[in-house]
C-alpha atoms as a PDB file:
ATOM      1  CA  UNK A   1      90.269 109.870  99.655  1.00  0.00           C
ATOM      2  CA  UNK A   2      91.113 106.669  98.102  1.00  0.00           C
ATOM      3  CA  UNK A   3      87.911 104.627  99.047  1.00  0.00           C
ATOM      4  CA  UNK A   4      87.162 104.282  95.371  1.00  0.00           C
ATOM      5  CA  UNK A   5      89.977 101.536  95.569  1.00  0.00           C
ATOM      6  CA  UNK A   6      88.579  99.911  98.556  1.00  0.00           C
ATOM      7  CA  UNK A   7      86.543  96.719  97.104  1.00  0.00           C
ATOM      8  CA  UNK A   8      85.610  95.176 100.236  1.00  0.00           C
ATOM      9  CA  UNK A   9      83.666  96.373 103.775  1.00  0.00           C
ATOM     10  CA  UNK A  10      86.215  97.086 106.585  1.00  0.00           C
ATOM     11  CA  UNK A  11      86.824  98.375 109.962  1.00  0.00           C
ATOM     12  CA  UNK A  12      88.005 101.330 111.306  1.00  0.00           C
ATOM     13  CA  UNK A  13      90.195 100.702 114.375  1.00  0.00           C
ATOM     14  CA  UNK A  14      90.699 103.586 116.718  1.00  0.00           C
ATOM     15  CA  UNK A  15      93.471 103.004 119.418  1.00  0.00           C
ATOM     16  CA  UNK A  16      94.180 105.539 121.966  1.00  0.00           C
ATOM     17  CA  UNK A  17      95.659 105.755 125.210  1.00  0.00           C
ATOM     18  CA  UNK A  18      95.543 107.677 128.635  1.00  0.00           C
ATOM     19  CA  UNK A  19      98.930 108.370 130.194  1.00  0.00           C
ATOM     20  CA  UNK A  20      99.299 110.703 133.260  1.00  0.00           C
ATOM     21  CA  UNK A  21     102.902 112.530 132.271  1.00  0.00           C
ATOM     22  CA  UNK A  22     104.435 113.057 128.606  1.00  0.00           C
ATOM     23  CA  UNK A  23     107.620 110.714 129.793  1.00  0.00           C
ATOM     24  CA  UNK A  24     104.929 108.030 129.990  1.00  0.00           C
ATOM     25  CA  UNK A  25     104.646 108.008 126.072  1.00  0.00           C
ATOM     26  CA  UNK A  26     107.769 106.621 125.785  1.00  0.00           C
ATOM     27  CA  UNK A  27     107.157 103.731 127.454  1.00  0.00           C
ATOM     28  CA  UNK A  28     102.909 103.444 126.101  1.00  0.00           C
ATOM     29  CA  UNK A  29     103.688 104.207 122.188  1.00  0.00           C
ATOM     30  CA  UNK A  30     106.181 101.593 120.958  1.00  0.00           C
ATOM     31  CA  UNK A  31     103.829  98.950 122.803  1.00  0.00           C
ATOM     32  CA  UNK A  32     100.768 100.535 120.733  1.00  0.00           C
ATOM     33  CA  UNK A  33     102.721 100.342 117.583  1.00  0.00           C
ATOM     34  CA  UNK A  34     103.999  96.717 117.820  1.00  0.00           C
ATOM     35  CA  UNK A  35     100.108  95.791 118.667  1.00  0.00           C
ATOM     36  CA  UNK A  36      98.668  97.557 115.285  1.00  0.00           C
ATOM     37  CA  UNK A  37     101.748  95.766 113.492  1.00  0.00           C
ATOM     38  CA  UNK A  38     100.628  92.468 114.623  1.00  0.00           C
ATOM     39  CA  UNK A  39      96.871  93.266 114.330  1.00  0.00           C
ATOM     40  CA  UNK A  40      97.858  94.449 110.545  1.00  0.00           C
ATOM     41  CA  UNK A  41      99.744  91.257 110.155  1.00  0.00           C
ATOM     42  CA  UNK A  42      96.979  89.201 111.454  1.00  0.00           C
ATOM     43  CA  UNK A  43      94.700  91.043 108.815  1.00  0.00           C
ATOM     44  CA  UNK A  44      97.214  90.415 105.970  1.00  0.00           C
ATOM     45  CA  UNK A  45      97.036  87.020 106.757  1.00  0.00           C
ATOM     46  CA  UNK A  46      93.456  86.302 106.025  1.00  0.00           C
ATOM     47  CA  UNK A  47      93.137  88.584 103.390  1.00  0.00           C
ATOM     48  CA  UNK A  48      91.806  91.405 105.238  1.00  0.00           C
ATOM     49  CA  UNK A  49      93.972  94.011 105.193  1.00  0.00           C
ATOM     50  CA  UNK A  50      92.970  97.443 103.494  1.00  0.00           C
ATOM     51  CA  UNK A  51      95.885  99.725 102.494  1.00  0.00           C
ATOM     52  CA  UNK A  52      94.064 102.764 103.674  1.00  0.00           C
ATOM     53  CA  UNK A  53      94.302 105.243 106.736  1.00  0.00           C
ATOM     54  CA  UNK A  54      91.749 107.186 108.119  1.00  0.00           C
ATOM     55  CA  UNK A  55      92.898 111.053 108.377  1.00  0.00           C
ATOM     56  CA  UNK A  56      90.711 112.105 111.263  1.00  0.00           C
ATOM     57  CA  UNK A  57      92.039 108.786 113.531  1.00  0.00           C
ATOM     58  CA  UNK A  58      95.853 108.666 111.817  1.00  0.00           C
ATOM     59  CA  UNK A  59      98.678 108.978 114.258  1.00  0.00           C
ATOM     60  CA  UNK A  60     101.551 111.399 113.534  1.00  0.00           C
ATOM     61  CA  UNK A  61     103.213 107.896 112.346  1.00  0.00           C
ATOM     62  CA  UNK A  62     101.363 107.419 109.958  1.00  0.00           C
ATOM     63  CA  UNK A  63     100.882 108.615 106.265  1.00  0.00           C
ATOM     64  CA  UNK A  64      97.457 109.042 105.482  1.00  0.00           C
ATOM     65  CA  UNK A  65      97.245 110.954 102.502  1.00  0.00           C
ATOM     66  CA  UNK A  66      99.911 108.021 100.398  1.00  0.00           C
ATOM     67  CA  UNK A  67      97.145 105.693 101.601  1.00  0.00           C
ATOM     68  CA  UNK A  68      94.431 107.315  98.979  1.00  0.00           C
ATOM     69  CA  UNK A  69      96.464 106.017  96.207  1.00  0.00           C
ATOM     70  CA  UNK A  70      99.003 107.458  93.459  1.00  0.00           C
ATOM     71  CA  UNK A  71      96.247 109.021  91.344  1.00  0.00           C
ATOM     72  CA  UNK A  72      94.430 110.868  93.852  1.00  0.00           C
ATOM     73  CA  UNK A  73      97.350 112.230  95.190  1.00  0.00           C
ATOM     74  CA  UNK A  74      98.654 113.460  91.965  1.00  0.00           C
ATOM     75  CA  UNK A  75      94.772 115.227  92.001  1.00  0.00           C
ATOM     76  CA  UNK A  76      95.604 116.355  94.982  1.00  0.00           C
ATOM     77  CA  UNK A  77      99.182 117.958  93.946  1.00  0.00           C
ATOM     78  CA  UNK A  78      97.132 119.405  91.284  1.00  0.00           C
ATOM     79  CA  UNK A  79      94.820 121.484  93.907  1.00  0.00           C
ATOM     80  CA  UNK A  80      96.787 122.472  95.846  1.00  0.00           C
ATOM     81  CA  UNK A  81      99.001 123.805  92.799  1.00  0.00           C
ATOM     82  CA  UNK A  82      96.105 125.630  91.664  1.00  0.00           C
ATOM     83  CA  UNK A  83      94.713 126.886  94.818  1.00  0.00           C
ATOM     84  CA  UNK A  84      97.860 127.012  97.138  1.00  0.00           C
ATOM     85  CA  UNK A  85     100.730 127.842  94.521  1.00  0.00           C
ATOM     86  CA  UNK A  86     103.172 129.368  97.481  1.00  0.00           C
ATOM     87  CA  UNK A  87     102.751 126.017  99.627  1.00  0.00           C
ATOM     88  CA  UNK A  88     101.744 127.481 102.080  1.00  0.00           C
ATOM     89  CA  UNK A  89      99.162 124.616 103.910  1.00  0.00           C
ATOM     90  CA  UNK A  90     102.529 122.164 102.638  1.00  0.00           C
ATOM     91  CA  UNK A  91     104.931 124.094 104.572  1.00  0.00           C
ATOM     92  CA  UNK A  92     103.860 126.664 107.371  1.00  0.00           C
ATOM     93  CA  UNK A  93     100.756 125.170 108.919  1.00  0.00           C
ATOM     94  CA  UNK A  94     101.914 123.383 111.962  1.00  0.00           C
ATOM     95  CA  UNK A  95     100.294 119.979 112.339  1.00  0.00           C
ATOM     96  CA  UNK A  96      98.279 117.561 110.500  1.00  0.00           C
ATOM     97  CA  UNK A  97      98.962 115.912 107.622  1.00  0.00           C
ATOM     98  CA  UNK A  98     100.754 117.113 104.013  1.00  0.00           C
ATOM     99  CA  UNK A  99     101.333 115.762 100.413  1.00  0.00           C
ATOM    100  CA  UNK A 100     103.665 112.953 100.324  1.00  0.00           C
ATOM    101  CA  UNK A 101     106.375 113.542  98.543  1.00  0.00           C
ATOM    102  CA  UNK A 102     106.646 110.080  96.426  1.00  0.00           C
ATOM    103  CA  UNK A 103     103.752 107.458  96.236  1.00  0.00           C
ATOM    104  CA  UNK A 104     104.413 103.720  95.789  1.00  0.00           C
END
């Protein structure tokens, strides 16, 4: 998962939000966003800010599995190559989260 790279303690930040209709999304999520951005930026700023996402707590948004590094997600590749040649958890599971493509 990537926490091999993590040198320092850190915190796991869990946002969520109660809205009463879907259309009320539109107007809740972008104001979520800009708030982690800043809170990231903040972070950044004092040298705080880990480059990793928790799965469990990741929003659709967000990449998770790029966040456990190059290496472990060539591993990963590797796994599911062995274990999952057709691609099938890549490509006709609906939800969660699949293999990046490319890792910077």
């Amino acid at each position: 998962m990537g926490l091999d790279r993590q040198t320092d303690n850190g915190l796991i930040l869990t946002v969520s939000v109660m809205i009463k209709r879907q259309e009320d999304s539109a107007f809740a999520n972008p104001k979520i966003k800009a708030w982690v951005q800043a809170l990231q930026a903040f972070a950044a700023d004092i040298g705080g800010n880990q480059d990793w996402i928790y799965a469990n707590y990741a929003d659709v948004s967000q990449d998770p599995i790029a966040s456990y590094g190059a290496q472990n997600v060539k591993f990963l590749r590797g796994v599911a190559g062995r274990y999952d040649p057709d691609g099938v958890f890549q490509t006709r599971c609906p939800g969660g989260f699949t293999l990046p493509e490319v890792v910077t």
